[in-house]
Every structure is written in structure tokens, then in C-alpha cells.
PDB file of N, CA and C in Angstrom:
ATOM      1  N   UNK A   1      -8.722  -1.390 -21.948  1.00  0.00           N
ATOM      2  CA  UNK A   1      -8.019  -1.003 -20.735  1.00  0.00           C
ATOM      3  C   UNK A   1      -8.108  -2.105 -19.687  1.00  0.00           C
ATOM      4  N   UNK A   2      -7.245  -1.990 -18.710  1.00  0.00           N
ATOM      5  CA  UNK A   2      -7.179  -2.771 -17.412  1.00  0.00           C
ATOM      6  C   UNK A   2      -8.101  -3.096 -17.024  1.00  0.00           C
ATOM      7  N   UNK A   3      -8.701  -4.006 -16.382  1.00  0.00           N
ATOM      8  CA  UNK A   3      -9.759  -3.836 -15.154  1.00  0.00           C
ATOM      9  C   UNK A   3      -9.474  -3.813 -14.075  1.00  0.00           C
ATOM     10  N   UNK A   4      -8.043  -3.930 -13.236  1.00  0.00           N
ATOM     11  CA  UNK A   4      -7.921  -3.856 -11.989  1.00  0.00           C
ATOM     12  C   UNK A   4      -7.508  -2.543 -11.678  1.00  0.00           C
ATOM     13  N   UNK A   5      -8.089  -2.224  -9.969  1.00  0.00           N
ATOM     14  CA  UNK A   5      -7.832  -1.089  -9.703  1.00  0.00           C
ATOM     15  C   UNK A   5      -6.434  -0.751  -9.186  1.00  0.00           C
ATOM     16  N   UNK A   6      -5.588   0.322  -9.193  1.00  0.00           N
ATOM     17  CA  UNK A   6      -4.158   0.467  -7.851  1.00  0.00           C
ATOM     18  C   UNK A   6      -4.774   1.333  -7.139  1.00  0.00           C
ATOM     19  N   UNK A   7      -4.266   1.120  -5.931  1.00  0.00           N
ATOM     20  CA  UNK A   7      -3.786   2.004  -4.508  1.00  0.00           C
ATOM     21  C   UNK A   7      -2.777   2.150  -4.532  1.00  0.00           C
ATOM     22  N   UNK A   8      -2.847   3.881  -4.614  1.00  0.00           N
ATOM     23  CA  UNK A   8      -0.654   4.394  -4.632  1.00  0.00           C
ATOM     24  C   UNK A   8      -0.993   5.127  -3.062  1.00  0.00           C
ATOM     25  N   UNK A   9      -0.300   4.691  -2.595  1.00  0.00           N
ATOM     26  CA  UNK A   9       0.177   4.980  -0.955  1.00  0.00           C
ATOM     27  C   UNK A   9       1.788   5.812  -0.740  1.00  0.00           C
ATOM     28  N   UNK A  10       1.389   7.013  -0.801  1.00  0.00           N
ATOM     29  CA  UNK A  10       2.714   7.962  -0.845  1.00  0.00           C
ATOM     30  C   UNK A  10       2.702   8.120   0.413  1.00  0.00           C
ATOM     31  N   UNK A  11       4.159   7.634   1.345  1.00  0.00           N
ATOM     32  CA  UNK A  11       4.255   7.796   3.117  1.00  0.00           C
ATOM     33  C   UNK A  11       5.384   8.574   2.971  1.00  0.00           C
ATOM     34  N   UNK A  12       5.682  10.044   3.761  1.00  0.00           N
ATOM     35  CA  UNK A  12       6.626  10.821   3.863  1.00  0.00           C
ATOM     36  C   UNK A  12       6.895   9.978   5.302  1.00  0.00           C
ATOM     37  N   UNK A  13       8.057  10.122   5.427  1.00  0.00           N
ATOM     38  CA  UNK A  13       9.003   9.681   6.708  1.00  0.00           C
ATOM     39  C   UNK A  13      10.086   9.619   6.885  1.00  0.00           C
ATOM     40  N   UNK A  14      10.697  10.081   7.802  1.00  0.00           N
ATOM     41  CA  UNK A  14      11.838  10.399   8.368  1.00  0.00           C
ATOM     42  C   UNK A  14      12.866   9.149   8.180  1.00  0.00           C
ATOM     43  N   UNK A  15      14.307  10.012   7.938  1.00  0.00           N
ATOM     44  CA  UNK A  15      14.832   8.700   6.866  1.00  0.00           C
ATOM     45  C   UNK A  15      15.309   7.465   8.035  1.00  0.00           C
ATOM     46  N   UNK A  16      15.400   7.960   9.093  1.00  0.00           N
ATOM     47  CA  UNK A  16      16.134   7.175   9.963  1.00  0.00           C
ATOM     48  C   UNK A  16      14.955   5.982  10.204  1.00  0.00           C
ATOM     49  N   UNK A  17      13.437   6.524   9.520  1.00  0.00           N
ATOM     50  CA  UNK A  17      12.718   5.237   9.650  1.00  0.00           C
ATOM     51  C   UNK A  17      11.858   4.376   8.775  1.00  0.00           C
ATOM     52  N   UNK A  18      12.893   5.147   7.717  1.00  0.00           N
ATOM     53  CA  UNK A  18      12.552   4.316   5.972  1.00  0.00           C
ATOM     54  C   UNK A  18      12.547   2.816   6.264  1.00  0.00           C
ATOM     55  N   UNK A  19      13.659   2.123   7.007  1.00  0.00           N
ATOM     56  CA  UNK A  19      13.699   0.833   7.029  1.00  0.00           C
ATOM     57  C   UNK A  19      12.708   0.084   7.530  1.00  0.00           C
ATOM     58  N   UNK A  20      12.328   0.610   8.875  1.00  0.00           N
ATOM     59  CA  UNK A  20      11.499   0.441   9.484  1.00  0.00           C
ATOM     60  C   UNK A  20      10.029   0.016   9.002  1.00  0.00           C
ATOM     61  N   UNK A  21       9.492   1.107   8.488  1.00  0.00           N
ATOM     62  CA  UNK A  21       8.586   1.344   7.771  1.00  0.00           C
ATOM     63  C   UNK A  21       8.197   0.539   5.957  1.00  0.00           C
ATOM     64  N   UNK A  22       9.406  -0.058   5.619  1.00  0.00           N
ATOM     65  CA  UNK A  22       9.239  -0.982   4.725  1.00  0.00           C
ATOM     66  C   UNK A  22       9.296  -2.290   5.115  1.00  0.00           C
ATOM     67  N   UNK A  23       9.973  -2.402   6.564  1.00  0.00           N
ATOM     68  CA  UNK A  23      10.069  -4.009   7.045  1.00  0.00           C
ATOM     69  C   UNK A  23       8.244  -4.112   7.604  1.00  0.00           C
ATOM     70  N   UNK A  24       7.595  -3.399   7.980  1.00  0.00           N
ATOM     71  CA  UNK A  24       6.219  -3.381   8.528  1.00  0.00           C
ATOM     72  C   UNK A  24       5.037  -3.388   7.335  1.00  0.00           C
ATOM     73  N   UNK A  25       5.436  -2.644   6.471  1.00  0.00           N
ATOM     74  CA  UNK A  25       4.718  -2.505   4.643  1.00  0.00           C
ATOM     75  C   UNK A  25       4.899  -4.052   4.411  1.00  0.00           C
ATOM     76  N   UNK A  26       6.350  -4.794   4.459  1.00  0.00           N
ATOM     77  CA  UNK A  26       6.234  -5.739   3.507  1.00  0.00           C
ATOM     78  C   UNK A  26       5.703  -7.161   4.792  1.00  0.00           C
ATOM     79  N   UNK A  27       5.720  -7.131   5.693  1.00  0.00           N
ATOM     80  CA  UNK A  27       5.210  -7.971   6.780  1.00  0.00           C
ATOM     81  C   UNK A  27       3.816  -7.490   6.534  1.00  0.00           C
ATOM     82  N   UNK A  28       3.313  -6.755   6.590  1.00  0.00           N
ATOM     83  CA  UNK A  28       1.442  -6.590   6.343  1.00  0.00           C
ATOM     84  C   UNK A  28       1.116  -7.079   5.253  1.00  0.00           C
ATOM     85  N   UNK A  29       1.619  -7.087   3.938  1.00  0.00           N
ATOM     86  CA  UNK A  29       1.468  -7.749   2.931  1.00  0.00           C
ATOM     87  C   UNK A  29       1.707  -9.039   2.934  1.00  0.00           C
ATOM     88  N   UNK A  30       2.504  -9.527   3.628  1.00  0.00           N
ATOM     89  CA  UNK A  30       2.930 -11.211   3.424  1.00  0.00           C
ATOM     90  C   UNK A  30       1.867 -11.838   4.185  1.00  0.00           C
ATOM     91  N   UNK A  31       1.668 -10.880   5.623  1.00  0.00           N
ATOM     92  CA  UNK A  31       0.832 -12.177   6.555  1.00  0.00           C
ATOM     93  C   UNK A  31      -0.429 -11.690   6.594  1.00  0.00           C
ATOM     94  N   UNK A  32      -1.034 -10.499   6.025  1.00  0.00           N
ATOM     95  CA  UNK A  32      -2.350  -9.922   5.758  1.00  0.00           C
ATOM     96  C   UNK A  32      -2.654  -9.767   4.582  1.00  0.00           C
ATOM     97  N   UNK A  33      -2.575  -8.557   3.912  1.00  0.00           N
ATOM     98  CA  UNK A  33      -2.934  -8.050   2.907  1.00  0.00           C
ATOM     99  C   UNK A  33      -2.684  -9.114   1.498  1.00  0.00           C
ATOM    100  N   UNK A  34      -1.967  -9.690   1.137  1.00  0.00           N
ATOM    101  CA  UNK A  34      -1.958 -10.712   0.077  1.00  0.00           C
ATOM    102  C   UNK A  34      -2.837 -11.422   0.248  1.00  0.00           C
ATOM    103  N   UNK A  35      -3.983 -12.235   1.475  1.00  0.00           N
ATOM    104  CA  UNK A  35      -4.512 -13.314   1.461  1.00  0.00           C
ATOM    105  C   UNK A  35      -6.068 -12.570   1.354  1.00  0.00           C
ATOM    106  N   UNK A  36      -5.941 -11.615   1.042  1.00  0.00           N
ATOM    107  CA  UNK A  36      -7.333 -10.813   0.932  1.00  0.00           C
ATOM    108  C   UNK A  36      -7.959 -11.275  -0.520  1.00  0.00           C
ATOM    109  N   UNK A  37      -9.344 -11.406  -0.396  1.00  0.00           N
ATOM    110  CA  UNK A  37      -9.746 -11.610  -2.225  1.00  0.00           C
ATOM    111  C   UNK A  37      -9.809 -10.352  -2.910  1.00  0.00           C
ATOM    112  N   UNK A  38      -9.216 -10.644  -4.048  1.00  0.00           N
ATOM    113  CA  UNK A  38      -9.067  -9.929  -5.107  1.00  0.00           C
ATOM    114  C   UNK A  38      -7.614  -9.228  -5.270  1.00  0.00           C
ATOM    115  N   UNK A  39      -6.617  -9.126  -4.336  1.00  0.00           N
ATOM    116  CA  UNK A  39      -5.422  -9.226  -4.208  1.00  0.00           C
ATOM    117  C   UNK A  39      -4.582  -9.753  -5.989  1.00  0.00           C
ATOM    118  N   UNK A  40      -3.804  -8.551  -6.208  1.00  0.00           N
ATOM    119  CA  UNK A  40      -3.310  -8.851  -7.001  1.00  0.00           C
ATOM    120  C   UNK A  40      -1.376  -8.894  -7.136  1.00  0.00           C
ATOM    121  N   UNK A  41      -1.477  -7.695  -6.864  1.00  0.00           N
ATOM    122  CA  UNK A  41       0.244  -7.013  -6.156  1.00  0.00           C
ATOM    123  C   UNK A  41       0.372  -5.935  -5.530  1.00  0.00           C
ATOM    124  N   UNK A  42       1.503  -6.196  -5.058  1.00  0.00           N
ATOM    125  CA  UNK A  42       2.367  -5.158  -4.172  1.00  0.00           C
ATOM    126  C   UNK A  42       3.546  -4.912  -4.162  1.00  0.00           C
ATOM    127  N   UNK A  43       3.737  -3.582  -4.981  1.00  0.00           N
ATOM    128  CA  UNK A  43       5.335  -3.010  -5.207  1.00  0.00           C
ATOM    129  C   UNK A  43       5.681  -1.822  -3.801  1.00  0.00           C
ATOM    130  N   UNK A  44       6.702  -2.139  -3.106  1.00  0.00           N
ATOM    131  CA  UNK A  44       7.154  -1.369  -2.782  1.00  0.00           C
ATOM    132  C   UNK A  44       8.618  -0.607  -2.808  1.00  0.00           C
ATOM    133  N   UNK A  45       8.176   0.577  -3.228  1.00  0.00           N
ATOM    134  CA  UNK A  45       9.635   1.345  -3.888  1.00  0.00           C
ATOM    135  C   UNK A  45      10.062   2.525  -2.495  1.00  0.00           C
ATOM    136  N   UNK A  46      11.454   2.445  -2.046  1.00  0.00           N
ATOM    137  CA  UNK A  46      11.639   3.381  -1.176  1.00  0.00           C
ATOM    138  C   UNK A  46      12.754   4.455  -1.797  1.00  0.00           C
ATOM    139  N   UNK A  47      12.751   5.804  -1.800  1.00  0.00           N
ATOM    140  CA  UNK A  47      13.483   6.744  -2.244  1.00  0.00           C
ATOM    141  C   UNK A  47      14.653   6.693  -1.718  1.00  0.00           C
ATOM    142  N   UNK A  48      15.677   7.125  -2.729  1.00  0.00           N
ATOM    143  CA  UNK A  48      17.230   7.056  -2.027  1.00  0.00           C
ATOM    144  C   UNK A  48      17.652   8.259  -0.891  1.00  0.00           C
ATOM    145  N   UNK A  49      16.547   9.201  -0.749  1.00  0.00           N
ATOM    146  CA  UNK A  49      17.095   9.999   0.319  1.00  0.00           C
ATOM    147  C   UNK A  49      16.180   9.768   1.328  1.00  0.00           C
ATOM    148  N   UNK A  50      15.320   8.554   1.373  1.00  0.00           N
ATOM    149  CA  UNK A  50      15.089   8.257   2.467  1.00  0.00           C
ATOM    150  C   UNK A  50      14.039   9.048   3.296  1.00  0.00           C
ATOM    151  N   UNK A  51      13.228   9.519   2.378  1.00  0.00           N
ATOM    152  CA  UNK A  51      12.350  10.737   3.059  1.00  0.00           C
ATOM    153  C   UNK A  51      10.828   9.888   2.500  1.00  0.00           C
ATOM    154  N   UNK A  52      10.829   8.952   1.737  1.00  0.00           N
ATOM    155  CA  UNK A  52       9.332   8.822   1.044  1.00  0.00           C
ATOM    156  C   UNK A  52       9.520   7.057   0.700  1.00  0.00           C
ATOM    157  N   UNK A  53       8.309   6.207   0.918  1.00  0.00           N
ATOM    158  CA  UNK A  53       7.774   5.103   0.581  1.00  0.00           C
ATOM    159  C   UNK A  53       6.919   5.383   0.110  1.00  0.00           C
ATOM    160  N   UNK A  54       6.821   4.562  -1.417  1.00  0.00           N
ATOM    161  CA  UNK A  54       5.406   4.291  -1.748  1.00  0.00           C
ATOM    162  C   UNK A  54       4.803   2.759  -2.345  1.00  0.00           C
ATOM    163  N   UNK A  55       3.405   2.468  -1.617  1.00  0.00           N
ATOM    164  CA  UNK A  55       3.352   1.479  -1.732  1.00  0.00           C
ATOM    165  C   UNK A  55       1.982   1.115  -3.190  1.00  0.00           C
ATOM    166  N   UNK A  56       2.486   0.203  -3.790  1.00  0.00           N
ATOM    167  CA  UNK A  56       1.628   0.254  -5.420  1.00  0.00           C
ATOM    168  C   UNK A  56       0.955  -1.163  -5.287  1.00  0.00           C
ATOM    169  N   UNK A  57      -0.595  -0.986  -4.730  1.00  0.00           N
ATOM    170  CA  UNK A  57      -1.236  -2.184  -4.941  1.00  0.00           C
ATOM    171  C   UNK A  57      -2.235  -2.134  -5.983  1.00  0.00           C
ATOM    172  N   UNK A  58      -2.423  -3.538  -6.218  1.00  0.00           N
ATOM    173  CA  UNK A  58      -3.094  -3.623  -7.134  1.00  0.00           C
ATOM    174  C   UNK A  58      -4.604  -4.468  -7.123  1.00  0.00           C
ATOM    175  N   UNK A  59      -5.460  -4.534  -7.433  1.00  0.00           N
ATOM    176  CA  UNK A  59      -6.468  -5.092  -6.823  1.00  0.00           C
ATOM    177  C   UNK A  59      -7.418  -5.644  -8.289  1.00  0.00           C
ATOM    178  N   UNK A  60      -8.515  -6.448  -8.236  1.00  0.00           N
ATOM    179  CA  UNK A  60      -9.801  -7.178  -8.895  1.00  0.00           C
ATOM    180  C   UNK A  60     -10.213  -5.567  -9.190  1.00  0.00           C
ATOM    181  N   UNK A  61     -10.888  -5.496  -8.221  1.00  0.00           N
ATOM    182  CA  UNK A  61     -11.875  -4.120  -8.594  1.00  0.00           C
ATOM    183  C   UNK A  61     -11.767  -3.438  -7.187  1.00  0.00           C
ATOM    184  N   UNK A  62     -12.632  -2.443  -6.802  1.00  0.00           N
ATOM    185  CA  UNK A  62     -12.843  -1.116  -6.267  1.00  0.00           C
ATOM    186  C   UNK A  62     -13.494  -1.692  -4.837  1.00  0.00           C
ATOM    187  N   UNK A  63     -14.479  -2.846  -5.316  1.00  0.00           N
ATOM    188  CA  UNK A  63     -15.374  -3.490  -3.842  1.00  0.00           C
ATOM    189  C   UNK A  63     -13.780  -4.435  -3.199  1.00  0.00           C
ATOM    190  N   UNK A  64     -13.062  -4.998  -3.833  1.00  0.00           N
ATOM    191  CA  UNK A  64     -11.870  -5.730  -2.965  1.00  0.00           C
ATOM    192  C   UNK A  64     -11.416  -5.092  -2.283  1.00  0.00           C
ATOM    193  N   UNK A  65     -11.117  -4.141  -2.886  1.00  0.00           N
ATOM    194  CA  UNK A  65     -10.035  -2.338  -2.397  1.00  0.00           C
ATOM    195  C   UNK A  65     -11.217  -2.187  -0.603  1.00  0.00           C
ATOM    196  N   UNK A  66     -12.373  -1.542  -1.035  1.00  0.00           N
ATOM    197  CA  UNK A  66     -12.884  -1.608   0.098  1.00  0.00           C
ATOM    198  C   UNK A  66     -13.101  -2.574   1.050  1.00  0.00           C
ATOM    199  N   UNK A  67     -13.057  -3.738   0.802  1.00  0.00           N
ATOM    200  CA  UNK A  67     -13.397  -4.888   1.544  1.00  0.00           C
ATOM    201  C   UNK A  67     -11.758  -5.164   2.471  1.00  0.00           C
ATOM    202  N   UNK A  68     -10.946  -4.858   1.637  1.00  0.00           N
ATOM    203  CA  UNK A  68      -9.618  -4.913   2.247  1.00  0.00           C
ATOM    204  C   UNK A  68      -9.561  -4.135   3.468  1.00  0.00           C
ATOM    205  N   UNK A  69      -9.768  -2.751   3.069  1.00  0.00           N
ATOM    206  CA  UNK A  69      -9.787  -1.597   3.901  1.00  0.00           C
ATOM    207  C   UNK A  69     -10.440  -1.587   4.973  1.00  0.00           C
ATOM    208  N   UNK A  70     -11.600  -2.107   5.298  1.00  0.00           N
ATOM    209  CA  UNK A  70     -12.236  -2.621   6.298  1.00  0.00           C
ATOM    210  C   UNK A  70     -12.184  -3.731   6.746  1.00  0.00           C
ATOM    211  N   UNK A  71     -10.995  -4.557   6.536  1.00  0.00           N
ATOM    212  CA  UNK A  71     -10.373  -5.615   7.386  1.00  0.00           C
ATOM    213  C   UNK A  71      -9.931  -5.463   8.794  1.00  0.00           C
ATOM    214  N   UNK A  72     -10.318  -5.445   9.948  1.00  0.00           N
ATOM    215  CA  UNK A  72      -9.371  -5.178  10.725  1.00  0.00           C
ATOM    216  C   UNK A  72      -8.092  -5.354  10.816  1.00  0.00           C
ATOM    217  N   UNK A  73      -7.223  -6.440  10.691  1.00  0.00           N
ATOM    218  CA  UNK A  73      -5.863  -7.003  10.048  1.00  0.00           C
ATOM    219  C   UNK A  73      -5.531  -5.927   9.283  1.00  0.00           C
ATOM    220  N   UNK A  74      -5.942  -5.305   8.317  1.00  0.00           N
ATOM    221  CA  UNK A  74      -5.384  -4.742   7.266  1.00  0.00           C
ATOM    222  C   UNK A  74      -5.424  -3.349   7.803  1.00  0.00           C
ATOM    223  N   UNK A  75      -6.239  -2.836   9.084  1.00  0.00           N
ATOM    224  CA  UNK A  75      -6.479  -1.858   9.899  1.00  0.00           C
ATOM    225  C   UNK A  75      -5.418  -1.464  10.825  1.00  0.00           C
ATOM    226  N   UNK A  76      -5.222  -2.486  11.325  1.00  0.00           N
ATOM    227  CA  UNK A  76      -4.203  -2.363  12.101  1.00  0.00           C
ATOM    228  C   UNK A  76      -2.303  -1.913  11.679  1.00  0.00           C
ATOM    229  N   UNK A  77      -2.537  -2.702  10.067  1.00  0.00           N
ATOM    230  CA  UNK A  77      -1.334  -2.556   9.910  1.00  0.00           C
ATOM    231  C   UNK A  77      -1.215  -0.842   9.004  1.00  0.00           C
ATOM    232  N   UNK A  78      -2.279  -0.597   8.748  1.00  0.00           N
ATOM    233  CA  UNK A  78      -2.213   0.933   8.938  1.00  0.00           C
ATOM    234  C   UNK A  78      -1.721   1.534  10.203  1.00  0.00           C
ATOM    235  N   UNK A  79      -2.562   2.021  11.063  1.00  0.00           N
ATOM    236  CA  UNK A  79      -2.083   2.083  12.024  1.00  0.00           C
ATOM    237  C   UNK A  79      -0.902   2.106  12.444  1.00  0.00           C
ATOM    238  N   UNK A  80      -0.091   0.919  12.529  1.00  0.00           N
ATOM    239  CA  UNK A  80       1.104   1.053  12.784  1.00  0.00           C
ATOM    240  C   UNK A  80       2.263   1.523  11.662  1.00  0.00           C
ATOM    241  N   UNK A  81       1.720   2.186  10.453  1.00  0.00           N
ATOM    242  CA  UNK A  81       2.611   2.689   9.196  1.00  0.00           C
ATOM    243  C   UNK A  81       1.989   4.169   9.613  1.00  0.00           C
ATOM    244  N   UNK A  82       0.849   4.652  10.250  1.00  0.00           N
ATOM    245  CA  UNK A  82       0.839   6.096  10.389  1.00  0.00           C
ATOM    246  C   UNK A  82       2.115   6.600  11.648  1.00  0.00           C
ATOM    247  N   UNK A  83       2.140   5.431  12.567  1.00  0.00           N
ATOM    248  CA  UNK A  83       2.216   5.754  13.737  1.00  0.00           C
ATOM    249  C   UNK A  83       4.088   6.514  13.136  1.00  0.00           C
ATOM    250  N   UNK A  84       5.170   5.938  12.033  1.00  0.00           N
ATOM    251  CA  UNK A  84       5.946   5.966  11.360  1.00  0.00           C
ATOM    252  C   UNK A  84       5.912   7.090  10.384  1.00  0.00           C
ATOM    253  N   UNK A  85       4.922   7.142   9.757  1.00  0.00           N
ATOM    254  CA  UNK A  85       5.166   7.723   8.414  1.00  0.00           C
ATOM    255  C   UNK A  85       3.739   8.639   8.269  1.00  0.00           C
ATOM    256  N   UNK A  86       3.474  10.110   7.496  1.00  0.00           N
ATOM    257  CA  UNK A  86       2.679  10.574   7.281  1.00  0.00           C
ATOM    258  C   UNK A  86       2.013   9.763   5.937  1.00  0.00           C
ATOM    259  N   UNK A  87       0.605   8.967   5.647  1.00  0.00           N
ATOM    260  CA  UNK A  87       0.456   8.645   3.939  1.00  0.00           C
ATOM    261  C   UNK A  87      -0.431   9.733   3.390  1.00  0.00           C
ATOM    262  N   UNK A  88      -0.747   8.932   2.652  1.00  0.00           N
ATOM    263  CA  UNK A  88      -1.655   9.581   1.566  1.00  0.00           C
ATOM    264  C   UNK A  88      -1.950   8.947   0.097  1.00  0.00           C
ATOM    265  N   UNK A  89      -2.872   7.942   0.706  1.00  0.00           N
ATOM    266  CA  UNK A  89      -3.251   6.412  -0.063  1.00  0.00           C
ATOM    267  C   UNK A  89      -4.623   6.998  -1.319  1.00  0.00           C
ATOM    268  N   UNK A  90      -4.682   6.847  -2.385  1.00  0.00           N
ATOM    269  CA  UNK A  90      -5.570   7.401  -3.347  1.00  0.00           C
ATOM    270  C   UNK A  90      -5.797   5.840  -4.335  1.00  0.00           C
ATOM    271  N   UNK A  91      -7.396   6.068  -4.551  1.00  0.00           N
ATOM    272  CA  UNK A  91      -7.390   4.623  -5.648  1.00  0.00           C
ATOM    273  C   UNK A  91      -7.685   5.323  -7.146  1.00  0.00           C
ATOM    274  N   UNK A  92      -6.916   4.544  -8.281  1.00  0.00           N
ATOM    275  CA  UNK A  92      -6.818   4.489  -9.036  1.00  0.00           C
ATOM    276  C   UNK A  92      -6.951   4.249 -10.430  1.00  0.00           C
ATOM    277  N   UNK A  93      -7.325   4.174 -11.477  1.00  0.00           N
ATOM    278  CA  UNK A  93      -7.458   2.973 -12.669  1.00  0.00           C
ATOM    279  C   UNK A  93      -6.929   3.984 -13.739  1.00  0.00           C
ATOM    280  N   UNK A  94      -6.352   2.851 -14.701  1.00  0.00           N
ATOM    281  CA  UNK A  94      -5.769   3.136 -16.006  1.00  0.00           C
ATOM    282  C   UNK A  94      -6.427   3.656 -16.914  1.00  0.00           C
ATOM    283  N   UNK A  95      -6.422   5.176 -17.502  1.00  0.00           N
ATOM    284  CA  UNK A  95      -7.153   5.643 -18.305  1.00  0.00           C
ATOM    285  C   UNK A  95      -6.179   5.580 -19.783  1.00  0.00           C
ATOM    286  N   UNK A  96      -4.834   5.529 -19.449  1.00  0.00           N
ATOM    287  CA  UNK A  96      -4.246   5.443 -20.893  1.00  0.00           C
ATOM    288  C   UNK A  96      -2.571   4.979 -20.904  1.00  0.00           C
ATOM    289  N   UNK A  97      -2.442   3.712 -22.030  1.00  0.00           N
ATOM    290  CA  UNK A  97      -1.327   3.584 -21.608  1.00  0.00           C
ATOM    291  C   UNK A  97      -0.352   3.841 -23.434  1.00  0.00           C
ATOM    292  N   UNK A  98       0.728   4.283 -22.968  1.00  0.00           N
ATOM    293  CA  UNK A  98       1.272   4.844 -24.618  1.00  0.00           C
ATOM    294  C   UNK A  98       2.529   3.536 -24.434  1.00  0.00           C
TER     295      UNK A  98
END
């Protein structure tokens, strides 16, 4: 199996601020969150009715994941994705792939 961990980040939000809310996702990733160690990827997929983002990172291991998370930088740009969107960020690993 894998060794890296994901963070799936499911954000409900109002569609009029889907755009919004992915132009701020993919700006936290470019000028924060990518330069973090253990950084691997970041998919972000937005629904066609405009009600849900979710963001699919991928990480080294579980201590990056936390070390990220307690970035301030990487704090902040929370913050300004709650202030938008309700989440509900969960970490992850691959138990089986067919």
C-alpha cells in the first residue's frame, strides 16, 4: 500500500461563491501550502451545481499533515475558506485499491 497520507476537505458553499472560494483554495496552495515539507498534491474538484468544493491533498505522512496545520500561513488561509464555505477536512490513508 501507499505511504502517503490525503486530506479530503469537503466545503459546502453557496454557489454564487464557488468561484471565489476556489480562486483562495488554489492561491493558498501556490504561495503556502505547496512549499510545506512533505507536500505532495493538490486536486481541487468543484461541483457543477455549485454548492460543494473539495479539496484532495496529499502528503509524506501524518506528522507533515500536522506540521502543515499548525503553520500559521496555512492557518490563515483556512480561515479565510471558513469565512466562505462550511468544511469538513478528515485525514486519510489507502486501505485498498481494486
Amino acid at each position: 500500500m501507499e505511504t502517503t497520507v490525503t486530506v479530503i476537505n469537503v466545503l459546502d458553499v453557496d454557489a454564487e461563491r464557488q468561484g471565489a472560494l476556489v480562486a483562495l483554495l488554489d492561491e493558498g496552495t501556490e504561495q503556502v501550502v505547496r512549499h510545506r515539507p512533505g507536500f505532495v498534491s493538490v486536486t481541487l474538484l468543484a461541483s457543477h451545481d455549485g454548492a460543494r468544493v473539495v479539496n484532495l491533498a496529499q502528503w509524506r505522512s501524518l506528522e507533515d499533515v500536522r506540521a502543515a496545520f499548525a503553520d500559521p500561513a496555512v492557518q490563515d488561509y483556512a480561515r479565510r475558506a471558513a469565512d466562505l464555505a462550511d468544511a469538513s477536512p478528515h485525514v486519510y490513508s489507502v486501505v485498498a485499491r481494486h
